[in-house]
N, C-alpha and C. Protein backbone atom coordinates (compact mmCIF):
# COMPACT_ATOMS: atom_id res chain seq x y z
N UNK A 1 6.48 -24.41 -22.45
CA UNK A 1 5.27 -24.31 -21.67
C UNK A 1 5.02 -22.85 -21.29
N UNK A 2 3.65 -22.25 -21.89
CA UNK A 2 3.50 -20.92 -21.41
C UNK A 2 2.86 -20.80 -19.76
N UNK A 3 2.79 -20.28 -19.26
CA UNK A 3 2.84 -20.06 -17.60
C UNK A 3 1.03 -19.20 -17.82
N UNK A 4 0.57 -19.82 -17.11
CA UNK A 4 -1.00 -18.93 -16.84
C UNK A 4 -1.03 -18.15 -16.25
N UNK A 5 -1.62 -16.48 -16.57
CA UNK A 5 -1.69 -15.61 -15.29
C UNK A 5 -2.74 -15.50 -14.64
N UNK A 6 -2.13 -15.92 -13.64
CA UNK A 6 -3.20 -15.50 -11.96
C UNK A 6 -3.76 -14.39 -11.98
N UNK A 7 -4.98 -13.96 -12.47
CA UNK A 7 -6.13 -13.27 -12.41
C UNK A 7 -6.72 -13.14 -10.81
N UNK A 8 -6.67 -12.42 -10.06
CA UNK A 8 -7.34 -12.63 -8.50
C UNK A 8 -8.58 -12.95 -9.18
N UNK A 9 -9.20 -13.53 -8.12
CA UNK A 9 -10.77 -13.92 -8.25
C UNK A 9 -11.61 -12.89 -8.25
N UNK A 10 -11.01 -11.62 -7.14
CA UNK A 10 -11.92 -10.79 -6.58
C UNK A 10 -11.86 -9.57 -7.48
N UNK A 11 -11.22 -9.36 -8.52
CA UNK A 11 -10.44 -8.43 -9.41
C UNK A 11 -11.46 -7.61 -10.04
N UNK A 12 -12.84 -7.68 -10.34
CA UNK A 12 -14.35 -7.23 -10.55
C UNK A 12 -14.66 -6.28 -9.48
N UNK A 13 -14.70 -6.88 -8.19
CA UNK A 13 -15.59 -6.22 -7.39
C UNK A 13 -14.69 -5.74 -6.53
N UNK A 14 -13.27 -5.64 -6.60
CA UNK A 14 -12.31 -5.00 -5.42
C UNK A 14 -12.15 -3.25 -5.37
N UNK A 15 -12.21 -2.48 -5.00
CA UNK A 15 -12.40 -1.35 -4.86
C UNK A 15 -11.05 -0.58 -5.20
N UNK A 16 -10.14 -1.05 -4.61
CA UNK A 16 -9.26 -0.61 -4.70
C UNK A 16 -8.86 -0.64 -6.61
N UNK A 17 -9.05 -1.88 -6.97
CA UNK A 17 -8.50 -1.77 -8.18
C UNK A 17 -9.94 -1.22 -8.72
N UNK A 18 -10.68 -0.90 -8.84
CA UNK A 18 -12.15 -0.24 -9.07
C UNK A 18 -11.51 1.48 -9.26
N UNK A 19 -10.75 2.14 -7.92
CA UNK A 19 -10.47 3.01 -7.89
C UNK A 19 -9.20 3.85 -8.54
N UNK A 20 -8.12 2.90 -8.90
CA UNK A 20 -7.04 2.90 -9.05
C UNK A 20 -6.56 2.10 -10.45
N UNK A 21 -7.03 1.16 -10.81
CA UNK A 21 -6.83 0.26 -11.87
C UNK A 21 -6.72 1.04 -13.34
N UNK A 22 -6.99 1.97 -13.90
CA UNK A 22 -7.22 2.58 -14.77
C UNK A 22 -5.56 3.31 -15.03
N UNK A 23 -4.76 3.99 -13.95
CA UNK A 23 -3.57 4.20 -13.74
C UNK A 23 -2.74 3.46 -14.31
N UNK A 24 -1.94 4.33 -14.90
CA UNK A 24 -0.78 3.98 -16.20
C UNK A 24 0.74 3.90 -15.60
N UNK A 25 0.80 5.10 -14.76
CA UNK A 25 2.14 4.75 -14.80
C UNK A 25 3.23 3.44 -13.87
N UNK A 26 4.37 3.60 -14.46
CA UNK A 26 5.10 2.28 -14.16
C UNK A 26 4.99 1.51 -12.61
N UNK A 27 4.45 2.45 -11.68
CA UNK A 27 4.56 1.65 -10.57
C UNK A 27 3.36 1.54 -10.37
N UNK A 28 1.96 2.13 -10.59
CA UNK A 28 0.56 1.24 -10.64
C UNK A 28 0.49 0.01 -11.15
N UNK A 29 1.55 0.02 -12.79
CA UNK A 29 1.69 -1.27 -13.36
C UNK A 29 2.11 -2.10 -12.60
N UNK A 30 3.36 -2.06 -12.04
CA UNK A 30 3.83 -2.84 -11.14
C UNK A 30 3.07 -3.29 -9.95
N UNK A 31 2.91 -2.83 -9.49
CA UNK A 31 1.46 -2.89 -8.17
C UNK A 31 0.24 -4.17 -8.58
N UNK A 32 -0.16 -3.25 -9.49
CA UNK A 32 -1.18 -4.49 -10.25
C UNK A 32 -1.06 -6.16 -11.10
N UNK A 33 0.35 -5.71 -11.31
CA UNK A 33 1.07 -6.83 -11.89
C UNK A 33 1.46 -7.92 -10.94
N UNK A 34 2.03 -7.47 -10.03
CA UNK A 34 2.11 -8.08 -8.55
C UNK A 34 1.28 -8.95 -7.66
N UNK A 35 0.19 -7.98 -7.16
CA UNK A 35 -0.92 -8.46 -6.62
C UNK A 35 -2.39 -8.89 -7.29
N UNK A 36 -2.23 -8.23 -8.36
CA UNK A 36 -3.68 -8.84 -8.97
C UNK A 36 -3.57 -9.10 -10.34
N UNK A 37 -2.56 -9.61 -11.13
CA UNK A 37 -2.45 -10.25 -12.18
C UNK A 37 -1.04 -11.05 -11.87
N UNK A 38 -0.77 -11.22 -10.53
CA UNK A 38 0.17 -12.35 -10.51
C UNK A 38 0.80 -13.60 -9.28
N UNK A 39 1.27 -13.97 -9.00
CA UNK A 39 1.50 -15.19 -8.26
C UNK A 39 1.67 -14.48 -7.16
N UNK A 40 1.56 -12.84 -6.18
CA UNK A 40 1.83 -12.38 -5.03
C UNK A 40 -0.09 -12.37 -4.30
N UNK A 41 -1.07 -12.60 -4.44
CA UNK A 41 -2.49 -12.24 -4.23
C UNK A 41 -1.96 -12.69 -3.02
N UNK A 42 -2.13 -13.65 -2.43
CA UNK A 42 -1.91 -14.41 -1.00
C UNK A 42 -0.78 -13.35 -0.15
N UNK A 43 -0.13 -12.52 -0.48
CA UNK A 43 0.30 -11.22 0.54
C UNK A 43 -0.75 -9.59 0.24
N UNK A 44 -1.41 -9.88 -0.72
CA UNK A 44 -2.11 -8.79 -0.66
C UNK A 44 -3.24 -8.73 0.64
N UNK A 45 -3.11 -7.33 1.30
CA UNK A 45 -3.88 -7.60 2.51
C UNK A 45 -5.21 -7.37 2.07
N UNK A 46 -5.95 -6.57 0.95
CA UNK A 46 -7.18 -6.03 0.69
C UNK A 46 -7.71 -7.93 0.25
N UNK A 47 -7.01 -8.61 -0.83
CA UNK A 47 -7.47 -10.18 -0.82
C UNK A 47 -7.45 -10.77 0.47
N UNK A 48 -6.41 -10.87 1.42
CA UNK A 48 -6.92 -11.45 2.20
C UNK A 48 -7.78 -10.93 3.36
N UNK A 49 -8.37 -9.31 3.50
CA UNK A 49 -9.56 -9.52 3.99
C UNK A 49 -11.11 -9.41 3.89
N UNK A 50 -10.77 -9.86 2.05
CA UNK A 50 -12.07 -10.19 1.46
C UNK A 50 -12.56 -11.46 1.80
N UNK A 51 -11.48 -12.24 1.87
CA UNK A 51 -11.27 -13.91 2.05
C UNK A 51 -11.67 -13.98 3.60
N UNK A 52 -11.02 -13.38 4.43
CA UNK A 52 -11.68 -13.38 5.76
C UNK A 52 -13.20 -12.97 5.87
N UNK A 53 -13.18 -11.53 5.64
CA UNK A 53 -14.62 -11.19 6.36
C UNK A 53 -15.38 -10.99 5.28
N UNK A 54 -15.54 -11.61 3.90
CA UNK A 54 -16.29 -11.08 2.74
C UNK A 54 -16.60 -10.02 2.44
N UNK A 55 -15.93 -9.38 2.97
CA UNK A 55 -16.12 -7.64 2.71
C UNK A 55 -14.43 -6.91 2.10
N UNK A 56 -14.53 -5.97 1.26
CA UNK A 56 -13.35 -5.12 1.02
C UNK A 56 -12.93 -3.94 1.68
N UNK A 57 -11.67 -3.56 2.08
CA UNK A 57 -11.26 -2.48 2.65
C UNK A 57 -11.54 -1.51 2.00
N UNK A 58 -11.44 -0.28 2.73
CA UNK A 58 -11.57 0.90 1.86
C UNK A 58 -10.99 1.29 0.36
N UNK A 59 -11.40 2.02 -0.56
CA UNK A 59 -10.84 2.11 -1.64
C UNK A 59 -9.00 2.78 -1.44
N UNK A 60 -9.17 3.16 -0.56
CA UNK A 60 -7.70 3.60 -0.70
C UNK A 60 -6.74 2.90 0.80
N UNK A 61 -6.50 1.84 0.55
CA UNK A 61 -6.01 0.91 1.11
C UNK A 61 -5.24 -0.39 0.31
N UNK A 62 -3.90 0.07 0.07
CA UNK A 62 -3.14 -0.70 -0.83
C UNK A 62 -3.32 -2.31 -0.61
N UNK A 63 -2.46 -2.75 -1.48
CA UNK A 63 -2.37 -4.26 -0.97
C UNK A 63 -1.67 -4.58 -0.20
N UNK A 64 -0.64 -3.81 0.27
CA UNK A 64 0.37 -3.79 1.73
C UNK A 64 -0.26 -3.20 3.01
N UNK A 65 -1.93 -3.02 2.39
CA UNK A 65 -2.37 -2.74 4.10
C UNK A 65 -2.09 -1.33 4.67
N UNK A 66 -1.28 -0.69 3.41
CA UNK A 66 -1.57 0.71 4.33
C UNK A 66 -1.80 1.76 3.20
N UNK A 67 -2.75 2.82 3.78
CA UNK A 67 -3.38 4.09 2.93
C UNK A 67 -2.52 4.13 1.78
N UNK A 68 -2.97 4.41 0.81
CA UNK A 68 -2.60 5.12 -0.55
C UNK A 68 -1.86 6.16 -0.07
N UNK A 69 -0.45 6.71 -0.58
CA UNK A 69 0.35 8.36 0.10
C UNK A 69 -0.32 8.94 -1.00
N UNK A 70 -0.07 10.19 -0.91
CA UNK A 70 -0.67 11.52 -1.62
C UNK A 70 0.43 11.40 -2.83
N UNK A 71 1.39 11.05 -2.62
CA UNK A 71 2.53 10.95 -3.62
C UNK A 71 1.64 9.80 -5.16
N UNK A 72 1.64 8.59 -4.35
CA UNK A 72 0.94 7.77 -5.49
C UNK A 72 -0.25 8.48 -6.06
N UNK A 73 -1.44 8.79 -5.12
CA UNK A 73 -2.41 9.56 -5.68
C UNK A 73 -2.14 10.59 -6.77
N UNK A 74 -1.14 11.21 -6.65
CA UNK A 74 -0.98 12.34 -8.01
C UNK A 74 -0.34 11.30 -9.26
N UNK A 75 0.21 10.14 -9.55
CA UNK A 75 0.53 9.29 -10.47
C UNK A 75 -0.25 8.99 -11.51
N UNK A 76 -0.24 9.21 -12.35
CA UNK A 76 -1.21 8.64 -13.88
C UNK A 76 -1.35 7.68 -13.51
């Protein structure tokens, strides 16, 4: 049995991955693999406060809810 991947719903219009999604290296992958191509969406905080207030957090506002560091920002 192959396993389906969890696509977030919001994965189009989320900003963050809008801003960031294009990023290659291993821990963007990971990041994205995590929260928006896999079974973690329900701890991502940017999903859940699209789901609350229909609106998205700022573009640089991880899925753990806190700012992007300057460290990730320089990352492919």
């Amino acid at each position: 049995m192959v396993k389906k991947k969890q696509v977030c719903e919001f994965l189009e219009d989320c900003e963050f991955y809008k801003k960031f999604g294009e990023r290659q290296s291993n821990i963007w992958k990971a990041i994205f693999s995590m929260y928006c191509n896999g079974h973690s969406k329900s701890l991502c905080e940017v999903y859940s406060q699209r789901v609350e207030s229909g609106k998205f957090s700022a573009p640089d506002i991880m899925p753990t809810g806190r700012p992007v560091s300057f460290v990730y920002k320089q990352l492919p």
